[in-house]
PDB file of N, CA and C in Angstrom:
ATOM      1  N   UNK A   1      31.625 -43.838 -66.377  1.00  0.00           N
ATOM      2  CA  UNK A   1      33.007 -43.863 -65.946  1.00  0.00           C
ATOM      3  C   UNK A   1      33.976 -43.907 -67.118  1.00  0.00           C
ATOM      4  N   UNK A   2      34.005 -44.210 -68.432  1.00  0.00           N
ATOM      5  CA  UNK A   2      34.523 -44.231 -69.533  1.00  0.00           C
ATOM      6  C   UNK A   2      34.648 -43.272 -69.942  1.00  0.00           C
ATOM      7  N   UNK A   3      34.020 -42.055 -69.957  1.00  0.00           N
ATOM      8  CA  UNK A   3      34.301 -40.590 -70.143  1.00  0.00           C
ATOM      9  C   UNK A   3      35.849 -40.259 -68.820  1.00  0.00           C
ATOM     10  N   UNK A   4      35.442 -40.447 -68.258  1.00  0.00           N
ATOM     11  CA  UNK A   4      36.023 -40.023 -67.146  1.00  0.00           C
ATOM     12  C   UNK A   4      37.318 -41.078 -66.855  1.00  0.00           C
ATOM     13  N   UNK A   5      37.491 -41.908 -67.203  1.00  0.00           N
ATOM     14  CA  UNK A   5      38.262 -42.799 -67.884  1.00  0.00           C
ATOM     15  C   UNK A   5      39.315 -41.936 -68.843  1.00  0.00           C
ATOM     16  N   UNK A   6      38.774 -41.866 -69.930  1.00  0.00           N
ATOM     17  CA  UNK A   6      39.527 -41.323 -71.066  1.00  0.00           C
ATOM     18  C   UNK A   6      40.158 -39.885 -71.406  1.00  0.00           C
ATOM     19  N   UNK A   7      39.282 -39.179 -70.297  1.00  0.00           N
ATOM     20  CA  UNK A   7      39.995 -37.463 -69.704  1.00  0.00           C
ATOM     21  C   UNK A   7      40.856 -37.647 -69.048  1.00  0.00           C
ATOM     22  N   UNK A   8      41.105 -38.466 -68.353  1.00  0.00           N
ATOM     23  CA  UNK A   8      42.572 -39.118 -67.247  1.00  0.00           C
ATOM     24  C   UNK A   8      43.440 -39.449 -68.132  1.00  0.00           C
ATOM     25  N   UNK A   9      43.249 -40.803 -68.767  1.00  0.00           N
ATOM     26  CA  UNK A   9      44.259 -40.955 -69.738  1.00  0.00           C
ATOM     27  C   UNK A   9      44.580 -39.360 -70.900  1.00  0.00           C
ATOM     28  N   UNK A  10      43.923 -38.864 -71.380  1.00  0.00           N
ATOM     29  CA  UNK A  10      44.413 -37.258 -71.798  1.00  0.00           C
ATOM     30  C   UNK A  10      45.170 -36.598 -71.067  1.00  0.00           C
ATOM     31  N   UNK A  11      44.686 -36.681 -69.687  1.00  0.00           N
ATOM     32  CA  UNK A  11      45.436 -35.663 -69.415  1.00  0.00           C
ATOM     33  C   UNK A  11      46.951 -36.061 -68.910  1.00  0.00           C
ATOM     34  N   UNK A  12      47.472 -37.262 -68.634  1.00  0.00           N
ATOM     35  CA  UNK A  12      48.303 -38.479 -68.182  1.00  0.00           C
ATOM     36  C   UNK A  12      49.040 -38.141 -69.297  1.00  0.00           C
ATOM     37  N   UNK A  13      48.234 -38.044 -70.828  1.00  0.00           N
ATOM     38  CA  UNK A  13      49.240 -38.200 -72.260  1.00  0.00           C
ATOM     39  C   UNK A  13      49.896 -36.733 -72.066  1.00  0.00           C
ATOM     40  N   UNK A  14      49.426 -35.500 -71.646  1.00  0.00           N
ATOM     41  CA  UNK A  14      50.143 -33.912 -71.437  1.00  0.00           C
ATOM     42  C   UNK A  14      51.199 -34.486 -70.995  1.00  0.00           C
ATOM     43  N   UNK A  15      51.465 -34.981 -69.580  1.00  0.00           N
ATOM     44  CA  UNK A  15      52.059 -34.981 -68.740  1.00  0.00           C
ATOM     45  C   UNK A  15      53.614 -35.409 -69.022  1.00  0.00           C
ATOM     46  N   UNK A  16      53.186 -37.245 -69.849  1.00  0.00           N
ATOM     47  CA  UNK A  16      54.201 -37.779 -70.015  1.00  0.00           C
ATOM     48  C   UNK A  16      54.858 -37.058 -71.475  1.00  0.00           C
ATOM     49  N   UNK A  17      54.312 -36.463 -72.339  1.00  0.00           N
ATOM     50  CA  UNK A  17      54.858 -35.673 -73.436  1.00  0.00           C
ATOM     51  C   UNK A  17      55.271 -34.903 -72.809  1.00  0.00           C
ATOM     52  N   UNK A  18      55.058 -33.888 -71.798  1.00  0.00           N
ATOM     53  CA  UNK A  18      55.860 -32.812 -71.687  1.00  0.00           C
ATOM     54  C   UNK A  18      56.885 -33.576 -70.156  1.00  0.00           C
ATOM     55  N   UNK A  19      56.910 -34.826 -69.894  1.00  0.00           N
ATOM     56  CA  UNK A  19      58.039 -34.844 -69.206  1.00  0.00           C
ATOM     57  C   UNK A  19      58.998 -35.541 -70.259  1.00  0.00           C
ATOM     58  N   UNK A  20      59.032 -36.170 -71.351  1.00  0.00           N
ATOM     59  CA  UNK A  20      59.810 -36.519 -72.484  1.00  0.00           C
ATOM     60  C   UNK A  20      60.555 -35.311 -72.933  1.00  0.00           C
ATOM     61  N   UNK A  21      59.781 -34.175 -73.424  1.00  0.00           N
ATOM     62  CA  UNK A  21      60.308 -33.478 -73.364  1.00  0.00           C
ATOM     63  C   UNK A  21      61.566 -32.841 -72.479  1.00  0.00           C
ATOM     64  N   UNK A  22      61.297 -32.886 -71.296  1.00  0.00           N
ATOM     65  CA  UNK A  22      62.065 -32.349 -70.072  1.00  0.00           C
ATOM     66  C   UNK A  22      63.031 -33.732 -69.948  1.00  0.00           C
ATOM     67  N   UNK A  23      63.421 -35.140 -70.048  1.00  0.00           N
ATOM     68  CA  UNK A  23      64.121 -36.225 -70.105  1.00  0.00           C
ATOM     69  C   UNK A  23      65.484 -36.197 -70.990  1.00  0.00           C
ATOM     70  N   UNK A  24      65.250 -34.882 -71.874  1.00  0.00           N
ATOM     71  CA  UNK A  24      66.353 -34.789 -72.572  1.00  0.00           C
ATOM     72  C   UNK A  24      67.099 -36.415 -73.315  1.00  0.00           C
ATOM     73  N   UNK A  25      65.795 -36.536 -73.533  1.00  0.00           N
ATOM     74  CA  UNK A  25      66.626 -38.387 -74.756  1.00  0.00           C
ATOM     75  C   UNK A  25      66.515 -39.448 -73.781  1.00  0.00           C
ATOM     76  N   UNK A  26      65.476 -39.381 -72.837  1.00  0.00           N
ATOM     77  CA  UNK A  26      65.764 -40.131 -71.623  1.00  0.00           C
ATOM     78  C   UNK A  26      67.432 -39.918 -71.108  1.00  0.00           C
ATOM     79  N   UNK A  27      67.792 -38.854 -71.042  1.00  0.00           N
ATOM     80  CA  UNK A  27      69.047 -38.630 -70.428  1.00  0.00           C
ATOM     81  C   UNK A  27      69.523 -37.932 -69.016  1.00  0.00           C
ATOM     82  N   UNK A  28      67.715 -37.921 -68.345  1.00  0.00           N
ATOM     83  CA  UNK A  28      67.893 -37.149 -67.209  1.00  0.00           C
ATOM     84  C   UNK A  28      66.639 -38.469 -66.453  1.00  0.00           C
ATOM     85  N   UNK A  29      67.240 -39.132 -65.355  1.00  0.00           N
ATOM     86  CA  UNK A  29      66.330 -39.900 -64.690  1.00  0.00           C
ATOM     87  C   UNK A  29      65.197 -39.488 -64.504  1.00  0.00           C
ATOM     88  N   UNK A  30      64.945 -38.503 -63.900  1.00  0.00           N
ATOM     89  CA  UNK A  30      63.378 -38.123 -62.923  1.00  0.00           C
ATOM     90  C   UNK A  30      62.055 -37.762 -63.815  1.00  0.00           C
ATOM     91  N   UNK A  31      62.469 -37.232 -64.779  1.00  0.00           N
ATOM     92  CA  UNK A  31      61.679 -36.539 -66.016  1.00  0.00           C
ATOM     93  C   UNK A  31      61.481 -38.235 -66.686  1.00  0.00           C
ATOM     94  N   UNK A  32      62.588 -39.187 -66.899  1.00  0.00           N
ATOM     95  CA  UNK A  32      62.140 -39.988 -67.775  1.00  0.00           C
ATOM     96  C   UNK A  32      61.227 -40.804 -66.796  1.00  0.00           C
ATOM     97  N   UNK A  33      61.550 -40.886 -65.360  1.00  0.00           N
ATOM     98  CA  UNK A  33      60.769 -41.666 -64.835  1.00  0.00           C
ATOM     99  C   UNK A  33      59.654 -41.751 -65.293  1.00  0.00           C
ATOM    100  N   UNK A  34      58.874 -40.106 -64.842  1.00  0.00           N
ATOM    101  CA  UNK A  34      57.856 -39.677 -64.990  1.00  0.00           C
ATOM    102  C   UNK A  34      57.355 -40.057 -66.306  1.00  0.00           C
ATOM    103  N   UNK A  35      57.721 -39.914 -66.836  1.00  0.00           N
ATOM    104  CA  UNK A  35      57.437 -40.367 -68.549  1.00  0.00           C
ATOM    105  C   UNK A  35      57.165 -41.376 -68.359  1.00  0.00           C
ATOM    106  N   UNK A  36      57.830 -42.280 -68.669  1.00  0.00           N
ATOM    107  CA  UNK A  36      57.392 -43.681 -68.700  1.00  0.00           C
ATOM    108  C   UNK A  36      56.063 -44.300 -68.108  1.00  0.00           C
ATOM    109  N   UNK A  37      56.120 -43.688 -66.662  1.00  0.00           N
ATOM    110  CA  UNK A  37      55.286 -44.283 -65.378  1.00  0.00           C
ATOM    111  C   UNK A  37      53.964 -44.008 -65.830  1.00  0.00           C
ATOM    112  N   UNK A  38      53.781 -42.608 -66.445  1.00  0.00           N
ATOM    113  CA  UNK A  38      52.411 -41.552 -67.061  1.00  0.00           C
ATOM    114  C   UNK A  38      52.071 -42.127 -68.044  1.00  0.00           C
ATOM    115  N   UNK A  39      53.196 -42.595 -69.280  1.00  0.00           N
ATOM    116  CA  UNK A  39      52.519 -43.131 -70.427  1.00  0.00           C
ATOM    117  C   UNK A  39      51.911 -44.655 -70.373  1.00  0.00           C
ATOM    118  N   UNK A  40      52.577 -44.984 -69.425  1.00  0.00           N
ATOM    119  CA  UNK A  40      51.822 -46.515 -68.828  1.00  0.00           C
ATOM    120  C   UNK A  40      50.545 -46.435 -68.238  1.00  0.00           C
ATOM    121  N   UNK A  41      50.290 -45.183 -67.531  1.00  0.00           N
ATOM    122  CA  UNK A  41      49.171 -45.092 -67.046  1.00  0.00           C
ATOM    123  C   UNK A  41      48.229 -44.567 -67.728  1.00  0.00           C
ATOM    124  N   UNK A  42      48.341 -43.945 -68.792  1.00  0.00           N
ATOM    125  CA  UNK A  42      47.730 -43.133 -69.864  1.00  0.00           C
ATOM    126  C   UNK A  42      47.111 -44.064 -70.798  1.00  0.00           C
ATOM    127  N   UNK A  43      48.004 -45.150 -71.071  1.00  0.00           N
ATOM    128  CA  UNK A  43      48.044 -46.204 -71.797  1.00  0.00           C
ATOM    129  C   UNK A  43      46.596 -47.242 -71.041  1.00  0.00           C
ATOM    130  N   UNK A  44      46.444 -47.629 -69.624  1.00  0.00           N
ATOM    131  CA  UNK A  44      45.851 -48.402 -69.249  1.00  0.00           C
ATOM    132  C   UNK A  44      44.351 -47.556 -68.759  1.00  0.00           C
ATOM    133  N   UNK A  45      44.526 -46.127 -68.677  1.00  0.00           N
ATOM    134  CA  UNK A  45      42.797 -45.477 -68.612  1.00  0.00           C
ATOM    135  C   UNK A  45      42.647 -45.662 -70.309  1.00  0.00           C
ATOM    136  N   UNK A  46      43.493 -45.887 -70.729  1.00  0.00           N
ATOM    137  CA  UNK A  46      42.467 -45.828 -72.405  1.00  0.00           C
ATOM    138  C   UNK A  46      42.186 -47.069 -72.527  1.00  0.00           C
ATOM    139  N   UNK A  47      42.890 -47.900 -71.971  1.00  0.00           N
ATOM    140  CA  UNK A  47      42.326 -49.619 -72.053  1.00  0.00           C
ATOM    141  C   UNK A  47      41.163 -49.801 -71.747  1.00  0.00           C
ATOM    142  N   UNK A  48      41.218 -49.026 -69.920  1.00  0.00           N
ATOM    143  CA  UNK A  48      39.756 -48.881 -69.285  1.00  0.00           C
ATOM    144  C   UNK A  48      38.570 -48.054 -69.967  1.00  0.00           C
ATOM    145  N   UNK A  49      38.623 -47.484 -70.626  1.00  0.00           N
ATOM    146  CA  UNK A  49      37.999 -46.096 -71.498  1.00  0.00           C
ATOM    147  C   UNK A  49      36.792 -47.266 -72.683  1.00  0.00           C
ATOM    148  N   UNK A  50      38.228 -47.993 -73.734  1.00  0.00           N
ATOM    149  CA  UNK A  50      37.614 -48.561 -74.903  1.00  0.00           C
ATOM    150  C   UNK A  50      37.066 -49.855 -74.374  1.00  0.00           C
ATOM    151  N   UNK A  51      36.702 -50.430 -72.904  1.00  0.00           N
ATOM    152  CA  UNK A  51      35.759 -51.478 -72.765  1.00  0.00           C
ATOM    153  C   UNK A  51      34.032 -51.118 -72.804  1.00  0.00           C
ATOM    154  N   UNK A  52      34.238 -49.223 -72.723  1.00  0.00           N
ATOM    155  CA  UNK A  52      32.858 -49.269 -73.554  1.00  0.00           C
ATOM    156  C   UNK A  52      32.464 -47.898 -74.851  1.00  0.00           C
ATOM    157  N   UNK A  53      33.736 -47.330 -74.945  1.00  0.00           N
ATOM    158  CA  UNK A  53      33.577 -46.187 -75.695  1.00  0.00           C
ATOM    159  C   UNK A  53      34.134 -47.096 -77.207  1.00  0.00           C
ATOM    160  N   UNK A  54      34.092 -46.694 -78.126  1.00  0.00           N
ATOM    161  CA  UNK A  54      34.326 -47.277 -79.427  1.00  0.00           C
ATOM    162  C   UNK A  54      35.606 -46.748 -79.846  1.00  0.00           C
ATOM    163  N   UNK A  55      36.611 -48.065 -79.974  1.00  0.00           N
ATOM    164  CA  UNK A  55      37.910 -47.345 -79.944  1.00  0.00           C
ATOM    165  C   UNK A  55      38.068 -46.222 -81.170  1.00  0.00           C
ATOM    166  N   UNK A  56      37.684 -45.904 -82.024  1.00  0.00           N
ATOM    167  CA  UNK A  56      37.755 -44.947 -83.229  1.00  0.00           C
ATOM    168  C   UNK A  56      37.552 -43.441 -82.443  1.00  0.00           C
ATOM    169  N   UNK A  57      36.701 -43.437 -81.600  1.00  0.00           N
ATOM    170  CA  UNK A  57      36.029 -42.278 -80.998  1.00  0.00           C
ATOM    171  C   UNK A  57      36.779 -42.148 -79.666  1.00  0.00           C
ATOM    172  N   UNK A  58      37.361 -43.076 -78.850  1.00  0.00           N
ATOM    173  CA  UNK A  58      38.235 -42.925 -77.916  1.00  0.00           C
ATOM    174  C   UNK A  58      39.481 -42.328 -78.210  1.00  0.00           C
ATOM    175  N   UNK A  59      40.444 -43.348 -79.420  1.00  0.00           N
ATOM    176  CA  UNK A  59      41.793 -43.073 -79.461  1.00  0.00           C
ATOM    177  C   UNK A  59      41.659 -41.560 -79.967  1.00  0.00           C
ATOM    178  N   UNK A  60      40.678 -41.035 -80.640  1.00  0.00           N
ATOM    179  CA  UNK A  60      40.545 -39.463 -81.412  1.00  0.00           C
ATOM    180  C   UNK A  60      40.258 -38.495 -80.197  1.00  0.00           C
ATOM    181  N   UNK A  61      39.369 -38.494 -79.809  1.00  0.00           N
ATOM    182  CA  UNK A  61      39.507 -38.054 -78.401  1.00  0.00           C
ATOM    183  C   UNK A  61      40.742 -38.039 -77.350  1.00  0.00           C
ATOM    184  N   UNK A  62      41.584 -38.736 -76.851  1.00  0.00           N
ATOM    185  CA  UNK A  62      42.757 -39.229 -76.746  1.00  0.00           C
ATOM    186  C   UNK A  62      43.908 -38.394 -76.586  1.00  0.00           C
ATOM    187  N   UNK A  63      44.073 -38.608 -78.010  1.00  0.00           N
ATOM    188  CA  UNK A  63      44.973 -37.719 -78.987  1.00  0.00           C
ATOM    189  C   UNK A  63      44.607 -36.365 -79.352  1.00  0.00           C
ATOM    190  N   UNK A  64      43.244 -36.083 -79.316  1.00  0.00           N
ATOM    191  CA  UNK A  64      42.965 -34.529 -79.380  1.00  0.00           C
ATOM    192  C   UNK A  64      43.413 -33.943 -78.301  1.00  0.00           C
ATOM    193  N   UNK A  65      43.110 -34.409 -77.025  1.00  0.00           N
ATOM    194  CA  UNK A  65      43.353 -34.029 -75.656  1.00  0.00           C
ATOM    195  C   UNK A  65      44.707 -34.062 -75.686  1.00  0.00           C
ATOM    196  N   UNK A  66      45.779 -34.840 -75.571  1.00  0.00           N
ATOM    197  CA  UNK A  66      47.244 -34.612 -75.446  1.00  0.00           C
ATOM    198  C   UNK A  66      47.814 -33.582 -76.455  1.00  0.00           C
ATOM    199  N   UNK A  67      47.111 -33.191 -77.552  1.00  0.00           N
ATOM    200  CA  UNK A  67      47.665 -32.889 -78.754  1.00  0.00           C
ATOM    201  C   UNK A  67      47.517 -31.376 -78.071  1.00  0.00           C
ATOM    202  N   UNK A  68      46.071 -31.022 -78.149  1.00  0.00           N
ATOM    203  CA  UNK A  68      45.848 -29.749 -77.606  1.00  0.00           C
ATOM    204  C   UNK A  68      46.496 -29.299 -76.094  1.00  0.00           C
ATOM    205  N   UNK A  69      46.551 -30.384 -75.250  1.00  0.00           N
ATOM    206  CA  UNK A  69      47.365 -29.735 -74.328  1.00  0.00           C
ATOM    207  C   UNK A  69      48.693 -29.890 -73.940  1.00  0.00           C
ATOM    208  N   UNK A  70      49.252 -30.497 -74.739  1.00  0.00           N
ATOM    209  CA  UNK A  70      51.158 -30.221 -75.155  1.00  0.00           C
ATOM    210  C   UNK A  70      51.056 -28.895 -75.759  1.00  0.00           C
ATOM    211  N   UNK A  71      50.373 -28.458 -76.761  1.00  0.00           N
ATOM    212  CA  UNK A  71      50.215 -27.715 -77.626  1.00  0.00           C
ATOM    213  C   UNK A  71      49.932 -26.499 -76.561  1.00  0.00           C
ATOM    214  N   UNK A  72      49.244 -26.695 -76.046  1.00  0.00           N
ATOM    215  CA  UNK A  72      49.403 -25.264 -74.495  1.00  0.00           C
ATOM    216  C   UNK A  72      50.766 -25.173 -74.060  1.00  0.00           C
ATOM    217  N   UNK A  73      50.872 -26.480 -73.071  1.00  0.00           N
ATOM    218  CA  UNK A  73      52.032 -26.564 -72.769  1.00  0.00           C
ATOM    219  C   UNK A  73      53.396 -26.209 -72.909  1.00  0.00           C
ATOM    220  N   UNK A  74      53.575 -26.253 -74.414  1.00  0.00           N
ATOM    221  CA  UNK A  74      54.391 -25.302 -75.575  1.00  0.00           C
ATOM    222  C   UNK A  74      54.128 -23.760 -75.656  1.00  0.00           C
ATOM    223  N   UNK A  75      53.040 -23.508 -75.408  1.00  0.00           N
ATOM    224  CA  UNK A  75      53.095 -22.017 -75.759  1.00  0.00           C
ATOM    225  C   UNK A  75      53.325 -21.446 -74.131  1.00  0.00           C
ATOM    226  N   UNK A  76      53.167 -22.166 -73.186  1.00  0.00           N
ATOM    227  CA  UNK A  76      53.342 -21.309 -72.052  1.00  0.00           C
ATOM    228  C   UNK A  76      54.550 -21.738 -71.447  1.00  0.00           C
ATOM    229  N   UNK A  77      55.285 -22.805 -71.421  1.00  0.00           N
ATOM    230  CA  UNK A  77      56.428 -23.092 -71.081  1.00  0.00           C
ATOM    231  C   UNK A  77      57.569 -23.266 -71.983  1.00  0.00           C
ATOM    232  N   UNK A  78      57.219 -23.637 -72.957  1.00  0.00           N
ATOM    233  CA  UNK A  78      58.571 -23.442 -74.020  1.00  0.00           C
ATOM    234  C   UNK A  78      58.405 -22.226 -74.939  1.00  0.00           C
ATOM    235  N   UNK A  79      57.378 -21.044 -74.688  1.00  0.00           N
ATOM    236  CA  UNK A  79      57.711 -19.878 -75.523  1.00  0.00           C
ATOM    237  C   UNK A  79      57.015 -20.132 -77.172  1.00  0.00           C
ATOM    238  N   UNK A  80      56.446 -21.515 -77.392  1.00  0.00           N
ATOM    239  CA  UNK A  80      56.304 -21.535 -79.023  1.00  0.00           C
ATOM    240  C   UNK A  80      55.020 -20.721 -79.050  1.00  0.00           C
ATOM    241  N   UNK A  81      54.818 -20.567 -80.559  1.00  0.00           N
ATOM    242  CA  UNK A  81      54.190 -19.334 -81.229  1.00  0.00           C
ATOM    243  C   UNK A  81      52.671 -19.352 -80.949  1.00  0.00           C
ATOM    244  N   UNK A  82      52.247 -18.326 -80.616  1.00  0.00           N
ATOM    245  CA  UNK A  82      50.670 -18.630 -80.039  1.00  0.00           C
ATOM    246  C   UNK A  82      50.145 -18.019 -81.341  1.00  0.00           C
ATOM    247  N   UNK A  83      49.923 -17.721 -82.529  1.00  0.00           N
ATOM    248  CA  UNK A  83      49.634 -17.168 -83.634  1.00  0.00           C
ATOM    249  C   UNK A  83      48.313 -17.758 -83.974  1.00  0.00           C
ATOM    250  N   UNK A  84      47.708 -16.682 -84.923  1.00  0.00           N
ATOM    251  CA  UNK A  84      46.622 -16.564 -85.308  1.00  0.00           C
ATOM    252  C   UNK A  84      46.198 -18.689 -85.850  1.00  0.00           C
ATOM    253  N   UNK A  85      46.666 -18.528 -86.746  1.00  0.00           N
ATOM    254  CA  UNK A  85      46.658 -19.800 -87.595  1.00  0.00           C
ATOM    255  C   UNK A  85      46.825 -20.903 -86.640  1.00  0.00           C
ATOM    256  N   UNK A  86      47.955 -21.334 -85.770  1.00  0.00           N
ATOM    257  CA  UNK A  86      48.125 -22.218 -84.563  1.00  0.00           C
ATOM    258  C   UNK A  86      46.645 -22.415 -83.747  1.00  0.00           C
ATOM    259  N   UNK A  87      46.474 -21.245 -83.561  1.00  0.00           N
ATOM    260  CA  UNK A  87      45.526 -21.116 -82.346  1.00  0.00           C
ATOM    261  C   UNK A  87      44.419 -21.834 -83.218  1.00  0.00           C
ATOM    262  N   UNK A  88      43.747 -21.347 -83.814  1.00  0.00           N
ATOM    263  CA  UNK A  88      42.751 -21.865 -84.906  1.00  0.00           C
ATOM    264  C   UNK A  88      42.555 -23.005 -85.090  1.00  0.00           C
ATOM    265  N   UNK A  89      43.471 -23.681 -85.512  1.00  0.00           N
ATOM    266  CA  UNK A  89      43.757 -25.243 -85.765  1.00  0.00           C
ATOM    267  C   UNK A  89      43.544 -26.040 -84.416  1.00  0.00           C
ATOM    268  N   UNK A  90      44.080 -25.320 -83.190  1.00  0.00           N
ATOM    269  CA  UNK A  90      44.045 -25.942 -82.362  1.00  0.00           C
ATOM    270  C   UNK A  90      42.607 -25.965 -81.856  1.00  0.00           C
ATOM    271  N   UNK A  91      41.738 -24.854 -81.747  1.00  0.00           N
ATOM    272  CA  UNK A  91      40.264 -24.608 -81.782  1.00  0.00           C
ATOM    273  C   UNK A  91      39.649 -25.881 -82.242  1.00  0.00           C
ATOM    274  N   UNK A  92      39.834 -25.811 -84.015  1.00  0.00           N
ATOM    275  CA  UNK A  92      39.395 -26.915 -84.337  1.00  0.00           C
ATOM    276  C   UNK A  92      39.647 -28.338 -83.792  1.00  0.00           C
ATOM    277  N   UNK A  93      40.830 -28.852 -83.076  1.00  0.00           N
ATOM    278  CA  UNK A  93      40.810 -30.326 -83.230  1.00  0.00           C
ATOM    279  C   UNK A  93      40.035 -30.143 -81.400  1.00  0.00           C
ATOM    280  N   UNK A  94      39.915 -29.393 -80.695  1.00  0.00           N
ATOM    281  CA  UNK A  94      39.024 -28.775 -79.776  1.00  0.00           C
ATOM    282  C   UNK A  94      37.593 -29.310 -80.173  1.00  0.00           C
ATOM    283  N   UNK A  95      36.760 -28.340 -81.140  1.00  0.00           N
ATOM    284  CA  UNK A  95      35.561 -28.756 -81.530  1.00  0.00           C
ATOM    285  C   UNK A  95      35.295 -30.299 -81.960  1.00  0.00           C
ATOM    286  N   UNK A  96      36.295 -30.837 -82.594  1.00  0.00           N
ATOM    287  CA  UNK A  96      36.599 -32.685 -82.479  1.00  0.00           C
ATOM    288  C   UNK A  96      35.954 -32.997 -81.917  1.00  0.00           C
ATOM    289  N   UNK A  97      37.203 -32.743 -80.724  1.00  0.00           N
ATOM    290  CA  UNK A  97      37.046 -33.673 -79.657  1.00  0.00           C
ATOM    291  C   UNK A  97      35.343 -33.593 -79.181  1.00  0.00           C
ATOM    292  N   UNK A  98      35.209 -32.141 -79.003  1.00  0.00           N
ATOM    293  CA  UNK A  98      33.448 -31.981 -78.456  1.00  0.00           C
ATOM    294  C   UNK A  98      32.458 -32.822 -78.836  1.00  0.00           C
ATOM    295  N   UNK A  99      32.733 -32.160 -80.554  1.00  0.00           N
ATOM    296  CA  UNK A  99      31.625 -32.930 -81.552  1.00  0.00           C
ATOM    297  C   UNK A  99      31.673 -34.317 -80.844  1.00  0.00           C
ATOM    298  N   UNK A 100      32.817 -35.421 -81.329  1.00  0.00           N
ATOM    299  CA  UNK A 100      32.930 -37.099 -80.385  1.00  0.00           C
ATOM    300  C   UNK A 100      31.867 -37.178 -79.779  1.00  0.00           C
ATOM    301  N   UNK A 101      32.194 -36.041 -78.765  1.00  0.00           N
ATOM    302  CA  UNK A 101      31.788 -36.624 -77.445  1.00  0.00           C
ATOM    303  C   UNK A 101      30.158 -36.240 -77.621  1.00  0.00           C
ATOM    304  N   UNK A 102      29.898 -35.408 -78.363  1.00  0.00           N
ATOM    305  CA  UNK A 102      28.282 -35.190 -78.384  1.00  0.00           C
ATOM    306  C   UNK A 102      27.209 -35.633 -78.683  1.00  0.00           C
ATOM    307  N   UNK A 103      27.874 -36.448 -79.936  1.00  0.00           N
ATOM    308  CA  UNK A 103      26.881 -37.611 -81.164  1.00  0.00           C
ATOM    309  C   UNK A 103      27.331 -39.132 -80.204  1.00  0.00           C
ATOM    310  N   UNK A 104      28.364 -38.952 -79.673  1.00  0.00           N
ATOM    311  CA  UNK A 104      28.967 -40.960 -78.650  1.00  0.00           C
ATOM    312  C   UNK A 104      26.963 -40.911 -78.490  1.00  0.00           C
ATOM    313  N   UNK A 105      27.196 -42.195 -78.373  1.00  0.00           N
ATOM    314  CA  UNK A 105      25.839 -43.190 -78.156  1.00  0.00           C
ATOM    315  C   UNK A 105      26.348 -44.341 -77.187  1.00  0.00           C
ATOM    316  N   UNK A 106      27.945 -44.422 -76.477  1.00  0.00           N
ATOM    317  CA  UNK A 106      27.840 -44.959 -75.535  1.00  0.00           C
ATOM    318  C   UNK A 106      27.710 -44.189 -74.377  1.00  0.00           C
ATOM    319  N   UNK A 107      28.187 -45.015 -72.980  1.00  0.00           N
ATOM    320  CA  UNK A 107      28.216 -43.914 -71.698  1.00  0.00           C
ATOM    321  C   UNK A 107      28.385 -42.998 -71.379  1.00  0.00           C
ATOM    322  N   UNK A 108      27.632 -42.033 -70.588  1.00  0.00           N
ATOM    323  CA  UNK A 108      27.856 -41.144 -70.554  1.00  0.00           C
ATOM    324  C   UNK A 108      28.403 -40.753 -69.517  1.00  0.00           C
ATOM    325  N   UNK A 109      29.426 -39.089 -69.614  1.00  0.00           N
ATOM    326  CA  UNK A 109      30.336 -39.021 -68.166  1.00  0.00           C
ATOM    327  C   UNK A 109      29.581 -39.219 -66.954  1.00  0.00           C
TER     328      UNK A 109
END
């Protein structure tokens, strides 16, 4: 359940980054709601996550997952640059996250 744990909180971290985004400075209620409410909840599957995954290998995982999928998020809703080099990089912190999860020696999904 700690796998599955910590893909929630990832995907919770997309959500509330790209409703920050959309909050305009927290200057638009509904978007910041959302924000807030997501990063709280994002915040407490990773709590649930590191009671058995090793926080070094959780928070990296984590953060690969929000990173890479804001990083979508951006290229399909705000237009940013899908380019050779971008894409690549993003591949890599991709294989990261995999690698993590392949060598973890705790629970498995």
């Amino acid at each position: 359940m700690a796998w599955l744990y910590l893909l929630i909180a990832g995907v919770l971290e997309i959500v509330w980054a790209t409703a920050l985004k959309f909050s305009d400075g927290f200057s638009r209620i509904l978007p910041t709601v959302v924000a807030l409410t997501t990063a709280w909840a994002s915040f407490w599957f990773l709590s649930l996550a590191i009671r058995k995954i090793p926080i070094g290998t959780a928070y990296a995982v984590w953060v690969g997952i929000g990173a890479v999928g804001v990083a979508i998020v951006g290229m399909l809703w705000f237009r940013e640059s899908r380019d050779f080099w971008r894409l690549f990089f993003i591949g890599l912190i991709v294989v990261g996250v995999v690698g993590l999860k392949m060598v973890s020696r705790d629970e498995g999904l």
